[in-house]
Structures are given as C-alpha cells and as structure tokens.
Protein backbone atom coordinates (compact mmCIF):
# COMPACT_ATOMS: atom_id res chain seq x y z
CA UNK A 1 -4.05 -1.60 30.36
CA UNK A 2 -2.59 -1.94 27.15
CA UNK A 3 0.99 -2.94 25.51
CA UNK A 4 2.51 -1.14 21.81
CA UNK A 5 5.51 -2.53 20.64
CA UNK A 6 7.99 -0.13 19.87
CA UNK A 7 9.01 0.13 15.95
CA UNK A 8 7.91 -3.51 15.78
CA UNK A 9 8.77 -4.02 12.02
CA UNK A 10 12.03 -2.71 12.07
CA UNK A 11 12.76 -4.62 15.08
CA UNK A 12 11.29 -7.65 13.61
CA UNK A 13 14.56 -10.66 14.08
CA UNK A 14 14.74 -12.30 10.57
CA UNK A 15 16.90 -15.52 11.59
CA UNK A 16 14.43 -15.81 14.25
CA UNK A 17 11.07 -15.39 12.28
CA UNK A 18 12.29 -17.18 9.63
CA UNK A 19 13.21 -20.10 11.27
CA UNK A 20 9.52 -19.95 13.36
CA UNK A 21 8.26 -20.31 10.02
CA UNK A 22 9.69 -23.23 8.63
CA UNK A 23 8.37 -24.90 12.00
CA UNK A 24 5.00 -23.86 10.94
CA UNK A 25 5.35 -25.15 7.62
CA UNK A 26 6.74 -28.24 8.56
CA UNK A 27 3.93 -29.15 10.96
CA UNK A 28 1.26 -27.88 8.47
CA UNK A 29 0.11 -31.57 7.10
CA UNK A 30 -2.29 -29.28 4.36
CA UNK A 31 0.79 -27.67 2.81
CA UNK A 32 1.23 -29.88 0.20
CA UNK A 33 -2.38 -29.26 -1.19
CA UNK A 34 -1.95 -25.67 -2.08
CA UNK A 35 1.61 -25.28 -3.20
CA UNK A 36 4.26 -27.50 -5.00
CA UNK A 37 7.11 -25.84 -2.98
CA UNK A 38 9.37 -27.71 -0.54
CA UNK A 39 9.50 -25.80 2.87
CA UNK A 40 13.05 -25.20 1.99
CA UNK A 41 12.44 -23.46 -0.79
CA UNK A 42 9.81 -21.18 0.48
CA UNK A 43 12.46 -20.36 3.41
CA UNK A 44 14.94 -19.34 0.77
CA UNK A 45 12.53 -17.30 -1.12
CA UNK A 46 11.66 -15.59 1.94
CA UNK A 47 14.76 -15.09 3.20
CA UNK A 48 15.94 -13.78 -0.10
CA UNK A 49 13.68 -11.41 0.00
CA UNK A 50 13.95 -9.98 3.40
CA UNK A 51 17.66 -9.60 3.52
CA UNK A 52 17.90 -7.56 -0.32
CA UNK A 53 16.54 -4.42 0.86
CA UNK A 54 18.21 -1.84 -0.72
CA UNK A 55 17.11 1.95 -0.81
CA UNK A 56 18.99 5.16 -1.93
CA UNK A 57 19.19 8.48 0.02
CA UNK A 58 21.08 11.78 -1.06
CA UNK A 59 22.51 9.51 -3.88
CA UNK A 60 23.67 6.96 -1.59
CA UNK A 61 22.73 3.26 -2.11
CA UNK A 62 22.06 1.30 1.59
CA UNK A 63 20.86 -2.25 2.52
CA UNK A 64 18.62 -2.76 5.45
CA UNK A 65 20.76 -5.03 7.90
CA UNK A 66 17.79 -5.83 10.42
CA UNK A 67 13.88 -6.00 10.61
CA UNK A 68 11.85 -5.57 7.60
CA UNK A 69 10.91 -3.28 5.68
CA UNK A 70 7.95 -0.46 5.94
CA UNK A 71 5.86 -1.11 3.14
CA UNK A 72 6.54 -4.51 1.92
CA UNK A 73 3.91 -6.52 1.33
CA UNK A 74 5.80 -9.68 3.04
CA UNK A 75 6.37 -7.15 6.39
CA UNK A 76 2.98 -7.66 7.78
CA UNK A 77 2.70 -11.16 7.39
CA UNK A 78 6.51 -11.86 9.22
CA UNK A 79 5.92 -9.66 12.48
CA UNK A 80 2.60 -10.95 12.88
CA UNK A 81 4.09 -14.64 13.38
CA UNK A 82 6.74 -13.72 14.90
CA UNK A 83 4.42 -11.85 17.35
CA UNK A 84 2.03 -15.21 17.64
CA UNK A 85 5.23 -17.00 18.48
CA UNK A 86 6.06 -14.43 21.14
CA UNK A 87 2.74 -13.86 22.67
CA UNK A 88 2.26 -17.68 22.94
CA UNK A 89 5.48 -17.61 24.87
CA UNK A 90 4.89 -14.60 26.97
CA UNK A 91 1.77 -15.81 28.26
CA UNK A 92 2.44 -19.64 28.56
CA UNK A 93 5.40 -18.57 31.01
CA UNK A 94 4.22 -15.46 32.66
CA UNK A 95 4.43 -15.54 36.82
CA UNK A 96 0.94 -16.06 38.18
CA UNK A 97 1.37 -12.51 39.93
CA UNK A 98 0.95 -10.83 36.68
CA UNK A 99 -0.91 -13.22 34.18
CA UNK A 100 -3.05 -11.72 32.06
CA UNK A 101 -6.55 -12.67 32.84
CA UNK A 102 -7.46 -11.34 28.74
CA UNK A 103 -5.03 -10.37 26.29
CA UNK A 104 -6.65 -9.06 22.60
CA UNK A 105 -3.49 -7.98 20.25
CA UNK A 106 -4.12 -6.66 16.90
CA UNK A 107 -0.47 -6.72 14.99
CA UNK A 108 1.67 -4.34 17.38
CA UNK A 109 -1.00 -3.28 19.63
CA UNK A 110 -2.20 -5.67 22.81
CA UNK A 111 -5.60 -4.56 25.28
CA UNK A 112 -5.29 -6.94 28.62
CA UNK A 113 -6.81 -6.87 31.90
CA UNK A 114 -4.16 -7.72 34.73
CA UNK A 115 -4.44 -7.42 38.75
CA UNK A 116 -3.91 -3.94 39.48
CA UNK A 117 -0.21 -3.26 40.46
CA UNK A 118 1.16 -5.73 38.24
CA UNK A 119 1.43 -3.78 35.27
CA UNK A 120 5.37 -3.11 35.24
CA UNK A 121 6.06 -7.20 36.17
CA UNK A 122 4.02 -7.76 33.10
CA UNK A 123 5.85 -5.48 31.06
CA UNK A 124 9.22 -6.62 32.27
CA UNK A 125 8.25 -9.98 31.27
CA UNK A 126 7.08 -9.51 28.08
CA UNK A 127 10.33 -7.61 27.05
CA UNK A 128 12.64 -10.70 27.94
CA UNK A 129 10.89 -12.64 25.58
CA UNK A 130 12.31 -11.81 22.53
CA UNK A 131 16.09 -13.63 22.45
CA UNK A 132 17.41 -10.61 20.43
CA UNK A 133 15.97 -8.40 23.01
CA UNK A 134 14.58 -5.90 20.17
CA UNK A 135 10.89 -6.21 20.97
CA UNK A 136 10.18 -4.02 23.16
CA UNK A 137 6.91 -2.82 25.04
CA UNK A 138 5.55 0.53 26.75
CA UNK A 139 2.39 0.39 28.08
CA UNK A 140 -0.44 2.40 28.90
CA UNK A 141 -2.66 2.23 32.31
CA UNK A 142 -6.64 3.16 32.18
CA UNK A 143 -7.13 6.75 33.36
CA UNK A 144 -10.12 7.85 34.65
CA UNK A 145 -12.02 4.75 33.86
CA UNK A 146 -10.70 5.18 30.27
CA UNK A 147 -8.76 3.61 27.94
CA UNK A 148 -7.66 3.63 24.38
CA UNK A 149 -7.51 0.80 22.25
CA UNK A 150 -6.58 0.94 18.03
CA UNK A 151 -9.42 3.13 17.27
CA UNK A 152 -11.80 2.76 20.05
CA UNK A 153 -12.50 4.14 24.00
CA UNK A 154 -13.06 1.78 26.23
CA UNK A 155 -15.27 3.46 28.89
CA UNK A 156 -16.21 1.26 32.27
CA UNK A 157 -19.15 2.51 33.52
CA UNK A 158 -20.50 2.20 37.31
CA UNK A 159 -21.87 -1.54 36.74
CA UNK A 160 -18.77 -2.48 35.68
CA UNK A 161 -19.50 -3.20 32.50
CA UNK A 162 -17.55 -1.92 29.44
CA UNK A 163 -18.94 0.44 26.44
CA UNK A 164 -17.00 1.70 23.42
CA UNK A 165 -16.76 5.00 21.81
CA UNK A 166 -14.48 6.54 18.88
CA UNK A 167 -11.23 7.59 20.32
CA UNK A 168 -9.98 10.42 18.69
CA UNK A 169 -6.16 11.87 19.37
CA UNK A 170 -5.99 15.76 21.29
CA UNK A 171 -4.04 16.16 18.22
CA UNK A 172 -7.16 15.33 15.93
CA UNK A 173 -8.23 18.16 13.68
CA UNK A 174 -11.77 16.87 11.61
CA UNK A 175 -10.21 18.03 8.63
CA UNK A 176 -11.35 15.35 5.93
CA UNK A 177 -11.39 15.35 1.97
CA UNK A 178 -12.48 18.94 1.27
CA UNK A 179 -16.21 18.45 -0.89
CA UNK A 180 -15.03 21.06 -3.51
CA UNK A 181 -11.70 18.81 -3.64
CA UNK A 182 -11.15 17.16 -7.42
CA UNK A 183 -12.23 14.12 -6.97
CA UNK A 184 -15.23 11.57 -8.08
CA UNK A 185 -18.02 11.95 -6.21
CA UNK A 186 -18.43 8.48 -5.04
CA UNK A 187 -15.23 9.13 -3.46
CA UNK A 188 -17.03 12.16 -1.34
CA UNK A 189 -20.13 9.87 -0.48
CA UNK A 190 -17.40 6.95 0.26
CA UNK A 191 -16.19 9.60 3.39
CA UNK A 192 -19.48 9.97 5.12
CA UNK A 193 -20.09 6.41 4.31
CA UNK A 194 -16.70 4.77 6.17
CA UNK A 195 -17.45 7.53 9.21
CA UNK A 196 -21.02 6.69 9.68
CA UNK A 197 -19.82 2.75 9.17
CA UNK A 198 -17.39 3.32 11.86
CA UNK A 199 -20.13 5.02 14.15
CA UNK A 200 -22.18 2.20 13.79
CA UNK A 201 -19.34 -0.48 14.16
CA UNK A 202 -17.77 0.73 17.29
CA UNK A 203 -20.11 2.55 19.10
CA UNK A 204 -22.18 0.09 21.58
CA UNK A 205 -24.76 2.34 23.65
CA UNK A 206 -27.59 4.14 21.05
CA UNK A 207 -27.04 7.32 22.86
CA UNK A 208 -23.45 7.75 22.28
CA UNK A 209 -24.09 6.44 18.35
CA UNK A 210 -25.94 9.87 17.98
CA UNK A 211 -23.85 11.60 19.36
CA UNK A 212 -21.03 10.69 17.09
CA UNK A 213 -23.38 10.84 14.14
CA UNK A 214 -23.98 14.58 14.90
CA UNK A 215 -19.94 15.17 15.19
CA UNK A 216 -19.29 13.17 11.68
CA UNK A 217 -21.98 15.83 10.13
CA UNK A 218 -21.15 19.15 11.80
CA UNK A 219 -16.84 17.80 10.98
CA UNK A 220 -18.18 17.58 7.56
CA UNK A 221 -20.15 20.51 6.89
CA UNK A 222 -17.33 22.71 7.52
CA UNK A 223 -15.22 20.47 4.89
CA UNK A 224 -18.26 21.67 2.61
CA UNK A 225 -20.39 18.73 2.46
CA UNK A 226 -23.66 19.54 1.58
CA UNK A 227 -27.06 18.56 3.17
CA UNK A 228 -28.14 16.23 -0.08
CA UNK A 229 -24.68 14.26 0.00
CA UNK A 230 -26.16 13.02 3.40
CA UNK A 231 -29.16 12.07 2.28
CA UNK A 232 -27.87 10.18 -0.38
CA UNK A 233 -25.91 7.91 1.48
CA UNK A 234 -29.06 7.23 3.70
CA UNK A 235 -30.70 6.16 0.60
CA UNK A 236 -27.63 4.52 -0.81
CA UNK A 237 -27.78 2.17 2.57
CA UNK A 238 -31.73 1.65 2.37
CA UNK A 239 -31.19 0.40 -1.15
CA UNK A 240 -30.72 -4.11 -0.94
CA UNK A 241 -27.18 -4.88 -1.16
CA UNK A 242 -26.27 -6.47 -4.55
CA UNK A 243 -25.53 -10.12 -4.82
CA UNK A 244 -22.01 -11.22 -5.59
CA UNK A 245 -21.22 -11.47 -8.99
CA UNK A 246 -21.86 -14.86 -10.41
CA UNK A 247 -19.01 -17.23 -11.99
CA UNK A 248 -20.40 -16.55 -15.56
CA UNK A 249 -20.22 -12.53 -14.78
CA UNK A 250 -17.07 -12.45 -13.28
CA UNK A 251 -15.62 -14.29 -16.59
CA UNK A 252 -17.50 -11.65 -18.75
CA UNK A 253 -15.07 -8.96 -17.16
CA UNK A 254 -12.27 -8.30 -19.46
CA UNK A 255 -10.09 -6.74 -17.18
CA UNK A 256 -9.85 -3.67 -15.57
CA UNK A 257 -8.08 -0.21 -15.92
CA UNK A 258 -6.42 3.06 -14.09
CA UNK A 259 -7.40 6.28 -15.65
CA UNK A 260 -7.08 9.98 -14.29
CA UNK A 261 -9.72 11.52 -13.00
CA UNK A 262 -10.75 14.67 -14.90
CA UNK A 263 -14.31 16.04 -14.21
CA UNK A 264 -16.75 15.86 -16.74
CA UNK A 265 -14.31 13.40 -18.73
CA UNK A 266 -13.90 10.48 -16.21
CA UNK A 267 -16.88 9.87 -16.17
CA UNK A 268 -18.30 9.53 -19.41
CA UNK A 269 -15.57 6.79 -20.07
CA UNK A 270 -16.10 4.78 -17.25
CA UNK A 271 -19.97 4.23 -18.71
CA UNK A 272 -18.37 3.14 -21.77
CA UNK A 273 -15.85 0.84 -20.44
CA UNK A 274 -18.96 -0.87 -18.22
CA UNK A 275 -20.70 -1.25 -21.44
CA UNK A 276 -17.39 -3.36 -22.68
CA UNK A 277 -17.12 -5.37 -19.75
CA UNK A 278 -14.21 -3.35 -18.09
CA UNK A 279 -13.94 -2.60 -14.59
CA UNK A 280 -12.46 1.17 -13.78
CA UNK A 281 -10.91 2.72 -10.94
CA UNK A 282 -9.88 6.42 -11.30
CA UNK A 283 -7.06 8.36 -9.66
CA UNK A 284 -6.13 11.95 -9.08
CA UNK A 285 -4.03 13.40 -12.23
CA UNK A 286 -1.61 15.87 -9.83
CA UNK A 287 -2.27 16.68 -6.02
CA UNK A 288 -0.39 19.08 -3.64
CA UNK A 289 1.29 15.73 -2.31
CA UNK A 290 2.79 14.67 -5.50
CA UNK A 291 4.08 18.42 -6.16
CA UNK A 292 5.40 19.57 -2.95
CA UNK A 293 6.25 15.96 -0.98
CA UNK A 294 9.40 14.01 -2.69
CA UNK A 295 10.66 11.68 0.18
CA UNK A 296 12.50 9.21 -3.00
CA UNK A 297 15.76 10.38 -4.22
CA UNK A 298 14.54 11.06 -7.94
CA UNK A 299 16.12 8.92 -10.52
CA UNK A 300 18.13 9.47 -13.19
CA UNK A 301 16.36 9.47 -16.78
CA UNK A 302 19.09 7.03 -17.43
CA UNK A 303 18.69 4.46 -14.58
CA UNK A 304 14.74 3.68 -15.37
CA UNK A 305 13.47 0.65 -15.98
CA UNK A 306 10.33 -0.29 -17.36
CA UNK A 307 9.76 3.17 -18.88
CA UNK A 308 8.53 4.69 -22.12
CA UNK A 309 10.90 6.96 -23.41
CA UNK A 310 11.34 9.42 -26.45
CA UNK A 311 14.19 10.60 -29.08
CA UNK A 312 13.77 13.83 -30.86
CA UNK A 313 15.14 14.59 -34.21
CA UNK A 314 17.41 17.53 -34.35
CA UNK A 315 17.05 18.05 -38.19
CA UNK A 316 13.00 17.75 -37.88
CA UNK A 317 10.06 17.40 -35.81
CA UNK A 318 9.98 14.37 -36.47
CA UNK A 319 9.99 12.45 -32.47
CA UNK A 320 10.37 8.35 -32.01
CA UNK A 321 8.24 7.06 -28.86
CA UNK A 322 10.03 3.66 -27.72
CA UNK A 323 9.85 1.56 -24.36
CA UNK A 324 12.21 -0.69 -22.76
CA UNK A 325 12.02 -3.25 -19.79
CA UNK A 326 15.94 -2.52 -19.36
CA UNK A 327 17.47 0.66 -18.37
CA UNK A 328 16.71 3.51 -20.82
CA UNK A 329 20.54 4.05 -20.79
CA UNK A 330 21.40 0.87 -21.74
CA UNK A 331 18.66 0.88 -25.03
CA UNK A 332 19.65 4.55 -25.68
CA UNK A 333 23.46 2.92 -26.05
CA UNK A 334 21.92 0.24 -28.71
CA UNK A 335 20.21 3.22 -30.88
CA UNK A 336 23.63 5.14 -30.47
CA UNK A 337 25.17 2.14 -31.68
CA UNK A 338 23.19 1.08 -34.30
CA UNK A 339 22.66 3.91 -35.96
CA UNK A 340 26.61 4.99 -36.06
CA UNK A 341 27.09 1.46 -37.95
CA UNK A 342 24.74 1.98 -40.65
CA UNK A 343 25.26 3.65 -44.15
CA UNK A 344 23.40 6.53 -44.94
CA UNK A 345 21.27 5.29 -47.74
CA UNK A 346 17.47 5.76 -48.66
CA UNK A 347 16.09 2.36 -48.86
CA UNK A 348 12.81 1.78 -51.25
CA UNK A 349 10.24 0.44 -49.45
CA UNK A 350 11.16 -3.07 -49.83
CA UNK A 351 14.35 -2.28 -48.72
CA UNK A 352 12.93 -1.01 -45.54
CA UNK A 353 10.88 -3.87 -44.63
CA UNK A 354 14.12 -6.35 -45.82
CA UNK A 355 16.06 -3.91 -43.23
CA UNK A 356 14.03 -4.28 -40.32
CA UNK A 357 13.25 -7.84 -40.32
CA UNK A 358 16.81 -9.21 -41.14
CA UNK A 359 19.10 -5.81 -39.79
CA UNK A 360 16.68 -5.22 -37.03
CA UNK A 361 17.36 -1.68 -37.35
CA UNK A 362 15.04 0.60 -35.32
CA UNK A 363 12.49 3.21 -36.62
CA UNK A 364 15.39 5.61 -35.20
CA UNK A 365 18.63 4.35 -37.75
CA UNK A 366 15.48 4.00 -40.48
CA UNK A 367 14.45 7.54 -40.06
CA UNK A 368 18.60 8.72 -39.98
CA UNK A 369 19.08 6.57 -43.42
CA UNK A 370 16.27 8.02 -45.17
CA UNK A 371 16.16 10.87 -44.44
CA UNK A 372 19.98 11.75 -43.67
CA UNK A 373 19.26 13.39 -40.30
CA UNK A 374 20.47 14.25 -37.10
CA UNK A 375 19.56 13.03 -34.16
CA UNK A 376 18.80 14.86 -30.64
CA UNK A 377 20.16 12.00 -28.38
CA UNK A 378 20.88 14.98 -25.17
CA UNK A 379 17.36 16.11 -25.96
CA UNK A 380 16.52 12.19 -25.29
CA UNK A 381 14.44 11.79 -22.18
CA UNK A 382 11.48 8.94 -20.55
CA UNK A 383 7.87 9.91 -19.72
C-alpha cells in the first residue's frame, strides 16, 4: 500500500518544526565546525522567515498564518524534518497489528508493506501523530497486483517477487517539447536523453526496458523528433564521460551568464563567451506561458524595486536610462525634487563636472539646466 500526505507544506506546524529543529541542532556536536551561528540564532532566522510571508491578490496584501510556503526554498527542507520526526514516531509506537514490516517515504509520499487488513489501523494511526492534527494521510491499496509509487509501477509477479515499470497517469497525454519548438537544440536531445535515462533507471526486467524505449520514440515522433536526433543521443552516450573539472579550471571560469535564446544568434555567442572563460545558459525570449498565464497581481511601475527605469524628455528625444535598488517611485520623487530646486543655467563644462561631484545633480536636472527643457515625468516608466 502506500500513504500521501494531504497538502503537506501548507499543513506543515511551524512552532512544532521549529522547535524539532533546534533539538537537532543542539544534539549535532559537528555544528560548530561549519557555521559561527548560535542555535538560537539560526531558530530566529528561521522563524523569521517562515512567519513573513506576505503575497498580494486582486490588490490585496495577505500573510500566510500557517504552513509554509509553495516555492520557498526553506519549504522543502522544514516538512521533510518535520516528517522524519513524525515517521520516527509513527512507527516507534505503532500497534503490532498494523506495523509496517517496510516503510520507503520520499518527502510526502510513503510505499509500505503491512498485513493485509490492517491498512485503515495504520492510517488511523499515522494521522494522530501530528499534535496539531494537520497531517493528514489517504492511502492507496495494490490493485490487481499493482501499485503506484512517485514515478514507478510496482508489478508482483507469480514468484512473488517485485519488478518496476514507468507509471504513467490515465490522464497522461505524451505531449512533450514540440521539435520545431524555439528552443536550443541540446535542449531537444536533453528530452530523449532524461526519457531514455528514466527507462533505463526504473525499469528492472530487459523486456519491459524495450518496451518503454519503443513508447519514448513513437511519443516523440509525433512531437516531430526526427530519426537522426535519436541517433545522436546514442552516440552522445557511447562517447567517455568527461572528467570533472579540475581546481585550476574551475578558477579559470569567470562567471557565468543568462542570455535569450534567438536561433542563429545564441549560439554564435555562447562560442565566444567559452573562448573567454564564461559559462552560458540560455532561456526562451517570450513563450505562450509568459503571454497568456499571469497568476501574480502585476505591479505597479511605481512599487519596483531593483529595476532599470527610463525618463523621456518632452522638449527632445533626448531619453535618461537610470536604475535604482529602491522603489522607482521613491527615486522618481528625488529627480522631481532635484530638478524643481535648481536654476536654469547652462553650466560650461567645468561647471558641469563641479555640479555633479559637489551638487550631485543627476544627468536628468543637468540635461533640464542646459538645455532649458521639459521633462516627460507621466511618460516615465521601468523596463
């Protein structure tokens, strides 16, 4: 049978995990030795962290009151010990009648082999564990001999033995990254490459591994991948595996950048920056997901942060390009300011440079006093 949790980060107890962790961190004698933290301090940070979740929706501003939150990267890591806390529990005081005689859990999602009959007593158990009573289970009993696991089928066959296959959904529909789709090619190969891995990985009996090869290629021909994309991923895996990059290498790297991924263009750079010593990694420019899929309240030009923004003049075509770590409002407020407070003069050159470095006035007031324009400040907007 198997156990999922139901909405297990969201459910996720903070007090709870939070104080499991300091007990961790107070027994680990190696803590010391890789940071300079007090436990303490670590349990404020944390708990700072996990109970400031804010988020806005139809231009309303809420805070998350319980669980944490989907996509954090500190989410993961809290439910997981929270569920090693409660799994240790569960099966430390589980009745005898329905002890699990194997339990495998990976994050939310538990495989176990129980006496047959004993699969509600289990459950039961397992959801009076948490002291909050949010965690809760469902479960899932082997049909026909089958059952799925994460993304496997565990078959038992007549011995009594077990073999795994892919498990696919009834829902599944084979529709993968489209070959005529605008993207790098190593991105294409990288498809038939992670479904062939996965073939390989999961699958135990050699019959069933061809079978699922032949189902990868026929899914993917009719997503347009060709015949020689195949093959070149069979001679992509023939090919010895390169050796880690040595100490002296990975110094040489100077760093690494995102660039958009136009055909023809992309790629071309990305020779050049290898040349340099600069790792790449490409991403689509604009995709049907970005266009048609907003699930973020947009924000106000005003309200960004971090952002590059521009001010157009209204008396010329003349356009400053400025960025800010602070709101864009609040630095568009400064250029308002400053350049209502400054006399309309046309400074030499000199005077310029004597301007900026003791005035501090902007390329924006600069531009206004030497020119004697007008600025577009409604036309004012961030990239």
């Amino acid at each position: 049978m198997s156990h999922d949790v139901v909405s297990l980060f969201t459910n996720t107890p903070i007090p709870e995990t939070l104080n499991i962790i300091q007990k961790r961190l107070e027994e680990d004698r190696d803590l010391k030795s890789r940071t300079n933290l007090e436990v303490d301090d670590i349990i404020e940070l944390l708990s700072f962290i996990v109970t400031t979740t804010y988020f806005s929706f139809r231009g309303n501003i809420y805070q998350q009151k319980f669980g944490t939150a989907m996509g954090s990267p500190v989410s993961p890591v809290l439910a997981n010990l929270f569920m090693e806390w409660l799994e240790q529990e569960a099966i430390a005081t589980a009745p005898i009648t329905c002890k699990p005689k194997l339990w495998k859990r990976y994050v939310d999602d538990v495989a176990e082999v129980v006496r047959r009959g004993a699969q509600q007593e289990l459950t039961d158990h397992l959801n009076s564990i948490d002291p909050t009573g949010n965690i809760q289970f469902t479960y899932e009993e082997e049909k026909e001999g089958t059952l799925p696991f994460l993304d496997t089928l565990l078959v038992r066959k007549e011995d009594g033995t077990v073999k795994l296959l892919v498990y696919r959904k009834s829902t599944h529909t084979d529709q993968y990254l489209n070959f005529q789709s605008h993207h790098p090619l190593h991105q294409k190969l990288g498809v038939i490459r992670t479904l062939l891995d996965r073939c390989n990985t999961v699958t135990t009996e050699d019959q069933d591994k061809e079978q699922e090869t032949q189902h990868v290629k026929r899914a993917l021909t009719r997503c347009g991948y060709p015949q020689w994309a195949f093959n070149k991923v069979e001679q992509q895996k023939k090919r010895p595996k390169q050796k880690e990059l040595s100490t002296k290498q990975q110094e040489k790297s100077k760093g690494m950048v995102i660039i958009p991924y136009v055909k023809g263009v992309t790629e071309p750079l990305e020779r050049v920056f290898r040349k340099h010593g600069i790792v790449t990694a490409v991403k689509p420019k604009t995709t049907l997901r970005s266009l048609l899929v907003h699930p973020k309240d947009k924000q106000e030009d005003l309200a960004k942060t971090d952002c590059v923004y521009r001010i157009p003049c209204q008396s010329c075509d003349q356009v400053y390009i400025g960025e800010t770590g602070r709101t864009f409002g609040t630095r568009l407020e400064e250029h308002k300011k400053e350049a209502n407070n400054i006399d309309a003069t046309r400074y030499t050159r000199s005077q310029k440079r004597l301007a900026l470095k003791e005035e501090k006035k902007s390329a924006v007031t600069d531009h206004i006093a030497r020119n004697n324009c007008v600025i577009d400040w409604e036309g004012a907007k961030t990239y």
